[in-house]
Protein backbone atom coordinates (compact mmCIF):
# COMPACT_ATOMS: atom_id res chain seq x y z
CA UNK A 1 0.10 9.87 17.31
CA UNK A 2 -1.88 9.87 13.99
CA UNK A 3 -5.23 8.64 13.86
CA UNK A 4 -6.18 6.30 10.96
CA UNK A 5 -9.36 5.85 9.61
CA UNK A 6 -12.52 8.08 8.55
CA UNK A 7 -13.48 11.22 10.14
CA UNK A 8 -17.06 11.42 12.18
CA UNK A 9 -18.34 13.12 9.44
CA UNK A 10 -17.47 10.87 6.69
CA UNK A 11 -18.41 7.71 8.76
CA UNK A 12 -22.02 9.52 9.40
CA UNK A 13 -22.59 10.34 6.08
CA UNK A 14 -21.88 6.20 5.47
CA UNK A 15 -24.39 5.56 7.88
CA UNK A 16 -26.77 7.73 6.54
CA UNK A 17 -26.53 6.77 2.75
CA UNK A 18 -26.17 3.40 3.09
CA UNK A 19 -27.23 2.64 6.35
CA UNK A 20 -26.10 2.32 9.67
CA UNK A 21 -24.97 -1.49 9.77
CA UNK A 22 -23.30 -1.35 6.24
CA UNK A 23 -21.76 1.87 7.00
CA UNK A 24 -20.06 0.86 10.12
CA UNK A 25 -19.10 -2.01 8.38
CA UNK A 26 -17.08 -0.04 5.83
CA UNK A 27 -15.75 2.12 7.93
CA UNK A 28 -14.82 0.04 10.57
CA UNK A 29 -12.87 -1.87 7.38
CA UNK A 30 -11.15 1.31 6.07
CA UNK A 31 -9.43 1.89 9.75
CA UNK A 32 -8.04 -1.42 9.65
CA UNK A 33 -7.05 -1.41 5.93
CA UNK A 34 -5.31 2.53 6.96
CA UNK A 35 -3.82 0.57 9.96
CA UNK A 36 -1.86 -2.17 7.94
CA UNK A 37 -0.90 0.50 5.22
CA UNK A 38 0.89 2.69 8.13
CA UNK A 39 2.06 -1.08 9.66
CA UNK A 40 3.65 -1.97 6.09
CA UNK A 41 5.14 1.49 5.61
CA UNK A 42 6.69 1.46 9.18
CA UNK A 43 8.29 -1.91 8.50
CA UNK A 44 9.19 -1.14 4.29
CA UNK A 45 12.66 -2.65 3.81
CA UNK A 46 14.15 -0.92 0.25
CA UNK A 47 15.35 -3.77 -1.82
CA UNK A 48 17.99 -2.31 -4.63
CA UNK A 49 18.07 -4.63 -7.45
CA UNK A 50 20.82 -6.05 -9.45
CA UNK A 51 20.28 -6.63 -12.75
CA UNK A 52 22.76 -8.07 -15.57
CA UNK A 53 23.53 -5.56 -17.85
CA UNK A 54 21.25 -5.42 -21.13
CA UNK A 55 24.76 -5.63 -23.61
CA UNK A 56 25.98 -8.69 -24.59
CA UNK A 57 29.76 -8.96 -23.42
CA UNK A 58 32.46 -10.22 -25.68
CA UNK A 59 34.86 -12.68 -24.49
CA UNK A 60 37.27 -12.36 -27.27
CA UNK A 61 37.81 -9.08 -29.30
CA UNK A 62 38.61 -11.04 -32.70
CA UNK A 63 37.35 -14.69 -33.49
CA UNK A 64 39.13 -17.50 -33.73
């Protein structure tokens, strides 16, 4: 299984720059942010679109 989130080393250097609380905080919020992107990829439906063609179609060839 793949692990989301920040490495120990990133998270420490969090910790250490910014502080311990604030750094968990962020990186406790990155692993669930990482877990929702790897949620919304697993469940990704493709959607093709139509779109009207950009001509104009003419009903009659020659006016009336």
């Amino acid at each position: 299984m793949k692990t989301t989130g920040l490495s120990y080393n990133s998270r420490k250097a969090l910790m250490v720059n910014i502080g311990e609380s604030a750094g968990n905080e962020i990186a406790n919020l990155i692993q669930r942010m990482a877990g929702e992107i790897e949620e919304l990829r697993r469940t990704k439906v493709n959607v093709t679109r139509i779109v009207p063609s950009q001509e104009p179609h003419a009903v009659f060839d020659e006016p009336l």
